[in-house]
PDB file of N, CA and C in Angstrom:
ATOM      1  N   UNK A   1     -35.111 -14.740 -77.647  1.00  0.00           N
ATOM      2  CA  UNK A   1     -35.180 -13.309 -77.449  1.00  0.00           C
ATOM      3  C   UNK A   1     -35.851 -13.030 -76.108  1.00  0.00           C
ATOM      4  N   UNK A   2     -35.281 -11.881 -75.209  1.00  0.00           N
ATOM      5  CA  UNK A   2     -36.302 -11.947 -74.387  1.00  0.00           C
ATOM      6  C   UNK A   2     -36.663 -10.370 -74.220  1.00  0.00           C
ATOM      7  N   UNK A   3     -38.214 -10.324 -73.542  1.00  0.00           N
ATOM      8  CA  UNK A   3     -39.178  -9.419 -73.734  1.00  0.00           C
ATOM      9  C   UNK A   3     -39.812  -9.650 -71.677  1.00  0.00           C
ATOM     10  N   UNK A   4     -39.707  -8.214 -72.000  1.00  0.00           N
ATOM     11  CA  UNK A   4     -40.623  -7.507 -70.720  1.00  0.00           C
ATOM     12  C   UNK A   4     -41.925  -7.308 -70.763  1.00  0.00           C
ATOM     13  N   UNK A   5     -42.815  -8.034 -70.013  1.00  0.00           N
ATOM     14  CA  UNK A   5     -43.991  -8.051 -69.886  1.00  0.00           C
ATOM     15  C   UNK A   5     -44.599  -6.530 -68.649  1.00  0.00           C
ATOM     16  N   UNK A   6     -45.101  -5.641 -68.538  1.00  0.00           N
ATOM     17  CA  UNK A   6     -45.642  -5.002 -67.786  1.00  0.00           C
ATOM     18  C   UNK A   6     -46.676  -5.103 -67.920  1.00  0.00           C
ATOM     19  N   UNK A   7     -47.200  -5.406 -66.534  1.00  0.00           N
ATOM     20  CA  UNK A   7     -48.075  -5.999 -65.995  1.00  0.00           C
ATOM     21  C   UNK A   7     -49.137  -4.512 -65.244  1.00  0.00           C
ATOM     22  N   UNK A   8     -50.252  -3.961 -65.797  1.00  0.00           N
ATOM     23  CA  UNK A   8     -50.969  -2.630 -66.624  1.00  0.00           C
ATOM     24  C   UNK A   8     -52.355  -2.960 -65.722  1.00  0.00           C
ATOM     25  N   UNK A   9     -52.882  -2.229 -64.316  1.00  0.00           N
ATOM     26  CA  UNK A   9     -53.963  -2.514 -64.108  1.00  0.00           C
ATOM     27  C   UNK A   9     -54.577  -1.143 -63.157  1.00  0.00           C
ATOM     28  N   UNK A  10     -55.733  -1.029 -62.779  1.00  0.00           N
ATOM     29  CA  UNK A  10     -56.225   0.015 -62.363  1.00  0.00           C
ATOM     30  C   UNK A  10     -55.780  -0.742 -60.432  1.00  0.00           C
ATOM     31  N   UNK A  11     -55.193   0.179 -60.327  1.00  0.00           N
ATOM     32  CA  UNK A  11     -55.018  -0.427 -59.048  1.00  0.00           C
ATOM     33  C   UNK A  11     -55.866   0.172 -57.772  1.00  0.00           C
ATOM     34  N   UNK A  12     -56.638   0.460 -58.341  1.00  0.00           N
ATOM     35  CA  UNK A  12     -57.438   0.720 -57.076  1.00  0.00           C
ATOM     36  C   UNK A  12     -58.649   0.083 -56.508  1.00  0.00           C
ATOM     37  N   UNK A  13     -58.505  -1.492 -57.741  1.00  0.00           N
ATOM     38  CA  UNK A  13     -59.126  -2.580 -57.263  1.00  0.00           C
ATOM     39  C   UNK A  13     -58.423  -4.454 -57.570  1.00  0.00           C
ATOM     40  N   UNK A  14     -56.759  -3.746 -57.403  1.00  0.00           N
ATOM     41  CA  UNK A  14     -56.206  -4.925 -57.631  1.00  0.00           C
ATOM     42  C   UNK A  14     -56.244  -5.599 -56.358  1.00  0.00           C
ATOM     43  N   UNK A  15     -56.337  -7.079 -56.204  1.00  0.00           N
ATOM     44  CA  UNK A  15     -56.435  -8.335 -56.003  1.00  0.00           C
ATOM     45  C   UNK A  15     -54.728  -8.376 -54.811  1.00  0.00           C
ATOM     46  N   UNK A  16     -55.315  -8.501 -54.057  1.00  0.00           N
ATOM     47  CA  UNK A  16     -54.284  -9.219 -52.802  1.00  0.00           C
ATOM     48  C   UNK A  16     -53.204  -9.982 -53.207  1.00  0.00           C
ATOM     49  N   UNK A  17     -52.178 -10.353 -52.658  1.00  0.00           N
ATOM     50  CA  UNK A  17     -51.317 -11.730 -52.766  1.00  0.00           C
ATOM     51  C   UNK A  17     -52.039 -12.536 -52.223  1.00  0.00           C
ATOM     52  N   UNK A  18     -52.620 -12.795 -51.734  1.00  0.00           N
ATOM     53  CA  UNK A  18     -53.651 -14.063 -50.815  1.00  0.00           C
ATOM     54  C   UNK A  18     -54.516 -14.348 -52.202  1.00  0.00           C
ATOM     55  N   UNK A  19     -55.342 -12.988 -52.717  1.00  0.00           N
ATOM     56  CA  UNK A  19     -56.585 -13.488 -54.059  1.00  0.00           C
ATOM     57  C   UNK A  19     -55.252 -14.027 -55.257  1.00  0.00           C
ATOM     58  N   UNK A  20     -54.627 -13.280 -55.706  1.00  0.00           N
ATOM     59  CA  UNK A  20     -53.905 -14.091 -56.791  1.00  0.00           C
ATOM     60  C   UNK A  20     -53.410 -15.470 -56.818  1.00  0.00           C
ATOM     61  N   UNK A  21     -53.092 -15.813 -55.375  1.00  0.00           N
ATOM     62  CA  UNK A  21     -52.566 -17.203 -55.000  1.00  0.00           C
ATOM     63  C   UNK A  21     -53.755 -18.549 -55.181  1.00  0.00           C
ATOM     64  N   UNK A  22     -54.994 -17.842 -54.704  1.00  0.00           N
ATOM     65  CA  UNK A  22     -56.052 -18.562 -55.167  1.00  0.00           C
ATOM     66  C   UNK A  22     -57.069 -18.488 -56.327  1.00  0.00           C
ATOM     67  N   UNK A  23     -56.464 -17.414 -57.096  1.00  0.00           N
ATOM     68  CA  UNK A  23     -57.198 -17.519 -58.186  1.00  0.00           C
ATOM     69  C   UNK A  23     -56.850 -18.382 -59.373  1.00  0.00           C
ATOM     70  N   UNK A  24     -57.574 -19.290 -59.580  1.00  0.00           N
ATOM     71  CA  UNK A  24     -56.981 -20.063 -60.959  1.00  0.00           C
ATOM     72  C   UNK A  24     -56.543 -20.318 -62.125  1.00  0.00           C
ATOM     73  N   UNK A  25     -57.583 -18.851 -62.460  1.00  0.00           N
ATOM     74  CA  UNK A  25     -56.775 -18.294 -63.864  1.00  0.00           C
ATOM     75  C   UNK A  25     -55.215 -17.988 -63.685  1.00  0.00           C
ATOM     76  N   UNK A  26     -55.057 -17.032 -62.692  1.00  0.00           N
ATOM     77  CA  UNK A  26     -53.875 -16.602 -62.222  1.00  0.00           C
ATOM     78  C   UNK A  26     -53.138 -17.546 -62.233  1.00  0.00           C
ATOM     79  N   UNK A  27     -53.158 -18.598 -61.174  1.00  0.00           N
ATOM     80  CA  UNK A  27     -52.573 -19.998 -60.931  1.00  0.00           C
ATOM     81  C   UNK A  27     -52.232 -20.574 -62.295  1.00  0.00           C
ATOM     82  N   UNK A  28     -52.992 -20.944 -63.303  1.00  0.00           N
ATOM     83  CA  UNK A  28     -53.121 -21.634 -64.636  1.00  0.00           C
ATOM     84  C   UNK A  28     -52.063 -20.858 -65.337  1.00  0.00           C
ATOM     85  N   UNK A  29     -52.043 -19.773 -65.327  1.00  0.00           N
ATOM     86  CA  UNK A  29     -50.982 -18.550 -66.083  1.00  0.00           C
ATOM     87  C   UNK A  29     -49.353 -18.976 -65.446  1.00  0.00           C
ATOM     88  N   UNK A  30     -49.223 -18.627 -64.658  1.00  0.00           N
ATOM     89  CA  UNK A  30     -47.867 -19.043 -63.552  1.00  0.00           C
ATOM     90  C   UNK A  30     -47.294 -20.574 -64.118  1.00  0.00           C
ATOM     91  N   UNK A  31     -48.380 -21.414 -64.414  1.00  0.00           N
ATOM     92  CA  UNK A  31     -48.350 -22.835 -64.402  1.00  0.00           C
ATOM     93  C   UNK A  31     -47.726 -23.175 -65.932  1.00  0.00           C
ATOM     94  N   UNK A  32     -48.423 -22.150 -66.900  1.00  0.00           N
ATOM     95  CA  UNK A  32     -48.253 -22.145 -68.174  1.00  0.00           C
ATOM     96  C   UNK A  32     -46.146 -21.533 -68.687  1.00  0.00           C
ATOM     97  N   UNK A  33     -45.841 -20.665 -67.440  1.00  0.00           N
ATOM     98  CA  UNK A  33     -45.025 -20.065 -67.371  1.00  0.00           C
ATOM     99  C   UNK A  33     -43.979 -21.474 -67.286  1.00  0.00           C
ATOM    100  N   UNK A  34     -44.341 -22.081 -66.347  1.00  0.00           N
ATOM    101  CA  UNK A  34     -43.189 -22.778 -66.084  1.00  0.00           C
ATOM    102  C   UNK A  34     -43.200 -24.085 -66.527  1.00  0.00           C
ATOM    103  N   UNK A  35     -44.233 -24.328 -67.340  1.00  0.00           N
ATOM    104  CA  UNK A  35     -44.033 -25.367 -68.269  1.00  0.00           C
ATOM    105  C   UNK A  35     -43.501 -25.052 -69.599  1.00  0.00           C
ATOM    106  N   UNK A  36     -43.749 -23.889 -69.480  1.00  0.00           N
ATOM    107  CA  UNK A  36     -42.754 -23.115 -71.196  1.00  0.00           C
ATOM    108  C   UNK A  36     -40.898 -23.168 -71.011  1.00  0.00           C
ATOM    109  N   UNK A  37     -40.785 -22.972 -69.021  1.00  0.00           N
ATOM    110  CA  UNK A  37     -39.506 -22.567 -68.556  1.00  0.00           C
ATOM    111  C   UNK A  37     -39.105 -21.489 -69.043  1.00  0.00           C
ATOM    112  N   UNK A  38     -39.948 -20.492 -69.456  1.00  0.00           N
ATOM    113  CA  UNK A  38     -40.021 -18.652 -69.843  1.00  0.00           C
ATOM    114  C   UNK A  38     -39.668 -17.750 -69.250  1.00  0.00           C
ATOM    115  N   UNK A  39     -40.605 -17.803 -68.094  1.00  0.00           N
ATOM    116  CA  UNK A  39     -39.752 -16.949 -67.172  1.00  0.00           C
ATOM    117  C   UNK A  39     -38.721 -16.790 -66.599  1.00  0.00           C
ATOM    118  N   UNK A  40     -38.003 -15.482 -66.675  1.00  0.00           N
ATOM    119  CA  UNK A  40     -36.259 -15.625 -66.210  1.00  0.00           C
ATOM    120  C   UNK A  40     -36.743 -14.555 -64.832  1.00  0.00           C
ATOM    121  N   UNK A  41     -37.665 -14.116 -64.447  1.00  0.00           N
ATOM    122  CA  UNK A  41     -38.052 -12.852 -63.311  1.00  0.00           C
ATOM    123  C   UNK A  41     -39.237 -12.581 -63.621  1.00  0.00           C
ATOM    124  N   UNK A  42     -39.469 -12.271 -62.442  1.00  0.00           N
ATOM    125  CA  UNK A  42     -40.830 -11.784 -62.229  1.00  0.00           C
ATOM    126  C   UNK A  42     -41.026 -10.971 -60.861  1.00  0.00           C
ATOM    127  N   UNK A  43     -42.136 -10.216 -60.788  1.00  0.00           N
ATOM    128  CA  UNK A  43     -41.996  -9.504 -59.436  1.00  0.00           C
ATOM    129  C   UNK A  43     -43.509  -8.495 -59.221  1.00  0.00           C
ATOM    130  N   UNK A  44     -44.052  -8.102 -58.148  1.00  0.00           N
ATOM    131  CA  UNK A  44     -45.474  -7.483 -58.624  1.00  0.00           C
ATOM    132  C   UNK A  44     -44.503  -6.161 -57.716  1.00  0.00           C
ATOM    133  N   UNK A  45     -45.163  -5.071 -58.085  1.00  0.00           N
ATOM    134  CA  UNK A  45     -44.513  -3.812 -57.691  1.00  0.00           C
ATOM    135  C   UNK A  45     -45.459  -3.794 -56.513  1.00  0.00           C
ATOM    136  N   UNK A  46     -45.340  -2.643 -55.276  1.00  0.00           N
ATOM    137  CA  UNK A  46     -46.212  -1.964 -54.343  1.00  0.00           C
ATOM    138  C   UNK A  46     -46.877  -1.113 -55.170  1.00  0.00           C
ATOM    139  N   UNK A  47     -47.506  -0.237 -54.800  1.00  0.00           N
ATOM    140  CA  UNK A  47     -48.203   0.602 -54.953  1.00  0.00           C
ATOM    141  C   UNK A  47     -48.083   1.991 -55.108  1.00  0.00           C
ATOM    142  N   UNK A  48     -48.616   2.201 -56.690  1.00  0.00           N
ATOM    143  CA  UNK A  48     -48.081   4.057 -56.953  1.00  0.00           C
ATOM    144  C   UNK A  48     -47.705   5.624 -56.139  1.00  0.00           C
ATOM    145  N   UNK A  49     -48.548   4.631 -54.646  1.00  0.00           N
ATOM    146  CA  UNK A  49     -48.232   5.733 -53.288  1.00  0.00           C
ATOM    147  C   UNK A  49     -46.711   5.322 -52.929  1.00  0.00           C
ATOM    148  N   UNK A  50     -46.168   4.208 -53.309  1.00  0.00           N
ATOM    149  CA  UNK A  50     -45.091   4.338 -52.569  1.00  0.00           C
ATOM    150  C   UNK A  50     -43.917   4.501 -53.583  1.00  0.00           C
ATOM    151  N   UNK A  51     -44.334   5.148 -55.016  1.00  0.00           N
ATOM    152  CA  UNK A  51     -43.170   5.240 -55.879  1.00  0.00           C
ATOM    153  C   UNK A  51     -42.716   6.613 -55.846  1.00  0.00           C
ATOM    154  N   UNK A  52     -41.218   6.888 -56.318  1.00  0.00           N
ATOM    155  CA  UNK A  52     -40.958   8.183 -56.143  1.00  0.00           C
ATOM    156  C   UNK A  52     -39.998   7.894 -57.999  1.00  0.00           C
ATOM    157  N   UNK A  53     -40.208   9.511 -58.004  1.00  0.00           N
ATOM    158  CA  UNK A  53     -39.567   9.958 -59.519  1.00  0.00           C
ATOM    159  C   UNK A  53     -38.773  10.762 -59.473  1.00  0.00           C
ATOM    160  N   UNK A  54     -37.934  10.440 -60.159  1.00  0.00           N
ATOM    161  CA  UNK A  54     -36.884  11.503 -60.363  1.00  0.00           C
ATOM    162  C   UNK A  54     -35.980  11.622 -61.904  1.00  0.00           C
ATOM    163  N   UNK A  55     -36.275  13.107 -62.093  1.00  0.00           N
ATOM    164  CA  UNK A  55     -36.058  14.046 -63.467  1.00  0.00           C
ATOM    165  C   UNK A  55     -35.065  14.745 -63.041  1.00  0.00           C
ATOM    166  N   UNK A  56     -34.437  15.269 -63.945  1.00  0.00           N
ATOM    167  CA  UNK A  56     -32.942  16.308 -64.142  1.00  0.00           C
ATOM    168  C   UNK A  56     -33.494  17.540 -65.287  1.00  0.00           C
ATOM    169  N   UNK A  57     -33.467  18.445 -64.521  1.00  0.00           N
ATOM    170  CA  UNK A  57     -34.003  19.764 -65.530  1.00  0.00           C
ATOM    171  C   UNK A  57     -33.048  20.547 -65.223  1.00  0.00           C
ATOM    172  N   UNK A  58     -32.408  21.401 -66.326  1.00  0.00           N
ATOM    173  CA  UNK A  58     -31.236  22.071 -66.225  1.00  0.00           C
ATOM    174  C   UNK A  58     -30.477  21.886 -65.523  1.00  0.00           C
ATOM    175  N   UNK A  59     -29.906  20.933 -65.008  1.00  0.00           N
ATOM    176  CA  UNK A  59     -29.164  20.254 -64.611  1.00  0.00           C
ATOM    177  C   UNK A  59     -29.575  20.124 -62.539  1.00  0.00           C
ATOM    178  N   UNK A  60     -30.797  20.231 -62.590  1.00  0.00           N
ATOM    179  CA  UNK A  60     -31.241  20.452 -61.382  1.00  0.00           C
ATOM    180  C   UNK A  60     -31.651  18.993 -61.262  1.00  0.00           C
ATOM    181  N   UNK A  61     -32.001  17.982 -59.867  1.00  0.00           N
ATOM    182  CA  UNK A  61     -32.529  17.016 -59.676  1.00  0.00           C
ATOM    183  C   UNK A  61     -33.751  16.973 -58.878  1.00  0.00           C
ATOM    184  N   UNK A  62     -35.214  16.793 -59.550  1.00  0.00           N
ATOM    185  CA  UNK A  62     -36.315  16.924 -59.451  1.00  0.00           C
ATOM    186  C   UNK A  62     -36.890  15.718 -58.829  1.00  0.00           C
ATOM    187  N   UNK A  63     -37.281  15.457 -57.255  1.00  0.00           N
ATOM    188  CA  UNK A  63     -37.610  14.036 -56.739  1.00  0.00           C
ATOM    189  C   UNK A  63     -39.012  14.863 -56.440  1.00  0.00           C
ATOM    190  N   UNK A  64     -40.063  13.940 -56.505  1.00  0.00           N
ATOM    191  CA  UNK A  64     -41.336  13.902 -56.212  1.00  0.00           C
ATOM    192  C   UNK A  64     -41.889  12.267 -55.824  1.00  0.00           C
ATOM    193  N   UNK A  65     -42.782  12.614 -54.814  1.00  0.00           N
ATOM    194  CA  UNK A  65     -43.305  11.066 -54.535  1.00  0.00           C
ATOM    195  C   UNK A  65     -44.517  10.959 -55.804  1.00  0.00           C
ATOM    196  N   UNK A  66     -44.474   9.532 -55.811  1.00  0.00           N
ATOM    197  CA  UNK A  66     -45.935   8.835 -56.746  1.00  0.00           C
ATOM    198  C   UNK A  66     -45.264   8.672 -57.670  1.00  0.00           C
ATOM    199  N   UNK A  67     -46.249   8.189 -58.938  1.00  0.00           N
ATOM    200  CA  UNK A  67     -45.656   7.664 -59.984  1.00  0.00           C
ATOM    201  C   UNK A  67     -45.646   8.421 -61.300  1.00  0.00           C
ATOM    202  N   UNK A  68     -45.070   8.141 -62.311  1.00  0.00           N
ATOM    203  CA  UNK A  68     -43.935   9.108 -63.161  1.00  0.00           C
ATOM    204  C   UNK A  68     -45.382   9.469 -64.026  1.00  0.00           C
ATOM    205  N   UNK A  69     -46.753   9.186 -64.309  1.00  0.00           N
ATOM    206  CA  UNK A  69     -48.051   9.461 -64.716  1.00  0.00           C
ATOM    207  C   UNK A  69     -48.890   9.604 -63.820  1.00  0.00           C
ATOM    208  N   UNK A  70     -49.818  10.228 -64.121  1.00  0.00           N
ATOM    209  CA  UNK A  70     -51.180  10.761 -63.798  1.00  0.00           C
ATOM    210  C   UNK A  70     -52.145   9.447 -64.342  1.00  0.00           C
ATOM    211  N   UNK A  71     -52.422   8.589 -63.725  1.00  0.00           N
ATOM    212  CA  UNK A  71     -53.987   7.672 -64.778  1.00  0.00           C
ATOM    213  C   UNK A  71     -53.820   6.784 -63.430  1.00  0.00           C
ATOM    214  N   UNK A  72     -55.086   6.206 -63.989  1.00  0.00           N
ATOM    215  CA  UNK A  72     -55.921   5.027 -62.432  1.00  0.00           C
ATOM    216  C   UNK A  72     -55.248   3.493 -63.147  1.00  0.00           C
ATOM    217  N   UNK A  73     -54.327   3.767 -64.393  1.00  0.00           N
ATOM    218  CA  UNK A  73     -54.153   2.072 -64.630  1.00  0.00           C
ATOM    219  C   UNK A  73     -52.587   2.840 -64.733  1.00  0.00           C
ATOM    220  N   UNK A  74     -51.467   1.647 -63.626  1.00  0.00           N
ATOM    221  CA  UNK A  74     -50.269   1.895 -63.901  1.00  0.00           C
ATOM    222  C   UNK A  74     -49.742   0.540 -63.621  1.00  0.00           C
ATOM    223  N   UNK A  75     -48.495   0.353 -63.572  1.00  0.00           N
ATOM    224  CA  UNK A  75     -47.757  -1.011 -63.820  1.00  0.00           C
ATOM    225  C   UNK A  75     -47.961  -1.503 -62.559  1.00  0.00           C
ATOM    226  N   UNK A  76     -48.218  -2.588 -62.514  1.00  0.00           N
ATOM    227  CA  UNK A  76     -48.445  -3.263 -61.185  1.00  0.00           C
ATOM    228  C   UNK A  76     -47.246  -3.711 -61.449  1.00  0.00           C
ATOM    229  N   UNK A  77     -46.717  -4.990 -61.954  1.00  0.00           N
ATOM    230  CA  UNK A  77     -45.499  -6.101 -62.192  1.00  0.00           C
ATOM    231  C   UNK A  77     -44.984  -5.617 -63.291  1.00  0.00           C
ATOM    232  N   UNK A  78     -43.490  -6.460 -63.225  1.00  0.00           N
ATOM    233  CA  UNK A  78     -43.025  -7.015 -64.724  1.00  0.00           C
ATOM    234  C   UNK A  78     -42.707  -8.655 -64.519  1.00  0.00           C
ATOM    235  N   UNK A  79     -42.410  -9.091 -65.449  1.00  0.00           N
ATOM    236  CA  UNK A  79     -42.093 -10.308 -65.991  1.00  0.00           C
ATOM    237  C   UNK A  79     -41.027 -10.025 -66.844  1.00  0.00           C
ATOM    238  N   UNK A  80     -40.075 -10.940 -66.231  1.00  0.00           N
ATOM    239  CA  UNK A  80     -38.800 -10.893 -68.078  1.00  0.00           C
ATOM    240  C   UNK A  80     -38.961 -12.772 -68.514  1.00  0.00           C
ATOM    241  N   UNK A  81     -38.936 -12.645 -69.826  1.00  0.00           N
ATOM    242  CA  UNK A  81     -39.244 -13.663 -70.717  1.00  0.00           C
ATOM    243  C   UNK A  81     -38.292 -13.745 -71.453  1.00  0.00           C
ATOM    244  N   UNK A  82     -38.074 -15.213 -71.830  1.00  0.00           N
ATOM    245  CA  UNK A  82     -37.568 -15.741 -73.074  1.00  0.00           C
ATOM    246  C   UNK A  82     -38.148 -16.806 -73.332  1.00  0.00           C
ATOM    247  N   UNK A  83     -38.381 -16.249 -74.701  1.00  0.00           N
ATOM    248  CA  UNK A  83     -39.261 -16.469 -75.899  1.00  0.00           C
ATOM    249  C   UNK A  83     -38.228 -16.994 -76.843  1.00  0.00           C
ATOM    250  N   UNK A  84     -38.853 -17.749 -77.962  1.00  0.00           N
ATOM    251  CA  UNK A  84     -38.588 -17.917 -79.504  1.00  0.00           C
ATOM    252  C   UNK A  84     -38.487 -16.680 -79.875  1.00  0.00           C
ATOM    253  N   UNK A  85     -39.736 -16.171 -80.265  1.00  0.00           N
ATOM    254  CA  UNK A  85     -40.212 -14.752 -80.688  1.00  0.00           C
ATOM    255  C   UNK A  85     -41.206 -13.531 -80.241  1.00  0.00           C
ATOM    256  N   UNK A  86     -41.771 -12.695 -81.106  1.00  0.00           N
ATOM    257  CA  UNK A  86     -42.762 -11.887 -80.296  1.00  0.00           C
ATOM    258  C   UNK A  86     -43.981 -12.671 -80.274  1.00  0.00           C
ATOM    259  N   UNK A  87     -44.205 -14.166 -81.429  1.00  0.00           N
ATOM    260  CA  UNK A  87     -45.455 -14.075 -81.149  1.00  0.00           C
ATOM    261  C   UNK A  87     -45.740 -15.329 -80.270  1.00  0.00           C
ATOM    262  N   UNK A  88     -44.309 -15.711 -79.241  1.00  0.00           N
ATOM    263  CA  UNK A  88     -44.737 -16.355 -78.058  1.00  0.00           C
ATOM    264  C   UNK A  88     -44.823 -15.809 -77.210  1.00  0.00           C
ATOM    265  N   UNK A  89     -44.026 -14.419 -77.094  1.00  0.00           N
ATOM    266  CA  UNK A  89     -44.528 -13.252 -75.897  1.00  0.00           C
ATOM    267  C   UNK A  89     -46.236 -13.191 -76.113  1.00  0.00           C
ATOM    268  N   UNK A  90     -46.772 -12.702 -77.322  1.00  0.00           N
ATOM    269  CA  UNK A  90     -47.904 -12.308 -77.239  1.00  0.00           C
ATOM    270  C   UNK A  90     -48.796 -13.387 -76.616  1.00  0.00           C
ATOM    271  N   UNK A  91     -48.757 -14.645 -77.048  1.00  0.00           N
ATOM    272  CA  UNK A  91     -49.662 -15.925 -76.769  1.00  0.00           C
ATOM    273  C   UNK A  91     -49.180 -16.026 -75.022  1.00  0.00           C
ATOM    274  N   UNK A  92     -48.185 -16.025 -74.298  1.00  0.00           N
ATOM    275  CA  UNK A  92     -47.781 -15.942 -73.279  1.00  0.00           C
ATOM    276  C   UNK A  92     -48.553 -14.805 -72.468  1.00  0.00           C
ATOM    277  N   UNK A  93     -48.590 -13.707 -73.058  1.00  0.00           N
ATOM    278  CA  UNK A  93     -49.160 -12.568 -72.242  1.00  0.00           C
ATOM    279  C   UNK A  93     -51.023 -12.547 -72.431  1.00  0.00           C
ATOM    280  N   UNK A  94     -51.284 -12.901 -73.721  1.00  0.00           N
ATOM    281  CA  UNK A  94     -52.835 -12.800 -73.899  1.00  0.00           C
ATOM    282  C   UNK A  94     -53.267 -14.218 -72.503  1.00  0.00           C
ATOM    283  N   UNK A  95     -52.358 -15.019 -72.024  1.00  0.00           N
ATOM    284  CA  UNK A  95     -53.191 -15.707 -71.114  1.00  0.00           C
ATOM    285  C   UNK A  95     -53.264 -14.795 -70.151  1.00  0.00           C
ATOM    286  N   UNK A  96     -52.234 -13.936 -69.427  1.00  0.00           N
ATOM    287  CA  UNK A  96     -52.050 -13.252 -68.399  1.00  0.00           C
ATOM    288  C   UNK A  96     -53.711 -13.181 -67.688  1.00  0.00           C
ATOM    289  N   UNK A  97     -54.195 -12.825 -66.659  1.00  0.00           N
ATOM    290  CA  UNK A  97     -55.569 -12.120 -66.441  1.00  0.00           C
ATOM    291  C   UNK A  97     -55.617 -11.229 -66.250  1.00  0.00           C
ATOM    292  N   UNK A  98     -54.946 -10.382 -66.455  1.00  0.00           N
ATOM    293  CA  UNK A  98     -55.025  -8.464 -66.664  1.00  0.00           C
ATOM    294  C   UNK A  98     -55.633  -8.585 -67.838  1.00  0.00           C
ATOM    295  N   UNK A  99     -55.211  -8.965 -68.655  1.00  0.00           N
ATOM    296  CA  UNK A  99     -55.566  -8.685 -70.161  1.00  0.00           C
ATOM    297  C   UNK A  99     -57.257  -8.693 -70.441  1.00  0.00           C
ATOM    298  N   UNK A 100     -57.900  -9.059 -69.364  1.00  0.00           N
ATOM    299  CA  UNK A 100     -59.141  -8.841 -69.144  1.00  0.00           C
ATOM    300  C   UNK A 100     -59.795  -7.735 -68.621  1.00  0.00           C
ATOM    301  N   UNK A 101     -59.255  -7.280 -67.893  1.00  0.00           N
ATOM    302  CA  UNK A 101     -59.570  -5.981 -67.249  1.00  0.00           C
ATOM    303  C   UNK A 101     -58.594  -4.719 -67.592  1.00  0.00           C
ATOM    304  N   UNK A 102     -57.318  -4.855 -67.813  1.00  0.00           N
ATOM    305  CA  UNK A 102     -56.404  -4.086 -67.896  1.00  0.00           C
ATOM    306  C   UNK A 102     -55.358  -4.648 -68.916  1.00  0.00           C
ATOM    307  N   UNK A 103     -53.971  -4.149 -68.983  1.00  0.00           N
ATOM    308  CA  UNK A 103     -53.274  -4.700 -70.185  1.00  0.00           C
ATOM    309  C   UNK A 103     -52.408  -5.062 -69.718  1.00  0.00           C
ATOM    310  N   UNK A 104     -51.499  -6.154 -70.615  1.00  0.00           N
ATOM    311  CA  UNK A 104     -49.834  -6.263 -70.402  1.00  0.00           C
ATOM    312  C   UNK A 104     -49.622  -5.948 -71.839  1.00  0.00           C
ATOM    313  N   UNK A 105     -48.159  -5.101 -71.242  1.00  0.00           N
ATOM    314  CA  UNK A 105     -47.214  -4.366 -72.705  1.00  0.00           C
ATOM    315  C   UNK A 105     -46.374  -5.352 -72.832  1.00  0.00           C
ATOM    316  N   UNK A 106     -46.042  -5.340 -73.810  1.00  0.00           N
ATOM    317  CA  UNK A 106     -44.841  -6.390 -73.895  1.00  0.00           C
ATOM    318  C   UNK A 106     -43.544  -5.186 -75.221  1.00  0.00           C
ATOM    319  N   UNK A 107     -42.389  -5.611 -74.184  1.00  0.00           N
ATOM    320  CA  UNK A 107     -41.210  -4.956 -74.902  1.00  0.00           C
ATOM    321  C   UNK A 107     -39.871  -5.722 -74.764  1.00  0.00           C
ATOM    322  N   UNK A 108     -39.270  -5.808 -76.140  1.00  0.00           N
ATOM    323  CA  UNK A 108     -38.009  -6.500 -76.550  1.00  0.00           C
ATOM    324  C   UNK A 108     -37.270  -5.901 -75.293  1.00  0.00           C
ATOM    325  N   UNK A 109     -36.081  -6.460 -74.755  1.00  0.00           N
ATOM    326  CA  UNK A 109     -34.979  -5.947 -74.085  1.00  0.00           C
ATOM    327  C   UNK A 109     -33.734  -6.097 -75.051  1.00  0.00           C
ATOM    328  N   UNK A 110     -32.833  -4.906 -75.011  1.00  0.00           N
ATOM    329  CA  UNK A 110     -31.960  -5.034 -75.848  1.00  0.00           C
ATOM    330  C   UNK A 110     -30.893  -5.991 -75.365  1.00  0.00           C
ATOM    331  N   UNK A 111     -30.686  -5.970 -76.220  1.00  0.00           N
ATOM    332  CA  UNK A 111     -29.653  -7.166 -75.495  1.00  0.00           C
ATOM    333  C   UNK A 111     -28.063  -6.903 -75.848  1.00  0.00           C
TER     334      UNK A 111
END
């Protein structure tokens, strides 16, 4: 089955590509990934300044810059996974190191 990991952090003190590359937890997580051979994608997003949204209200098309919420924790990444089940997503994601400071969601993709 596979499941979308979003990757849930306050970004206004997330960690460089340079700090994640050397951090070990981080490193150890990645490592865990590809000894499972789980990951099918992965990707870390930019930053909520550079997202734009767009809604359809009465048939009007509504673009605004930033991101589709208001809060200091929004999706940094996703991850797509295949898993056995949900509760190798979960054991997969509780290593993540957000899950310390911030969260990963995890959601089925339909298939």
């Amino acid at each position: 089955m596979r499941y979308a990991l979003l990757i849930c952090d306050d970004e206004s003190i997330s960690p460089s590509t340079e700090e994640l590359e050397a951090d070990p937890v981080f490193r150890a997580w990645g490592e865990d990934l590809e000894r499972r051979g789980a990951e099918r994608f992965g990707a870390r997003l930019r930053p909520s300044a550079d997202a734009t949204t767009v809604r359809v209200r009465n048939g009007e098309t509504l673009v605004s810059d930033g991101p589709f919420a208001e809060t200091k924790d929004l999706v940094g990444g996703i991850v797509i996974l295949e898993c056995a089940d949900l509760d190798e997503a979960i054991e997969i994601a509780a290593g993540h190191p957000w899950t310390h400071r911030g969260c990963v969601e995890i959601r089925p993709i339909w298939e």
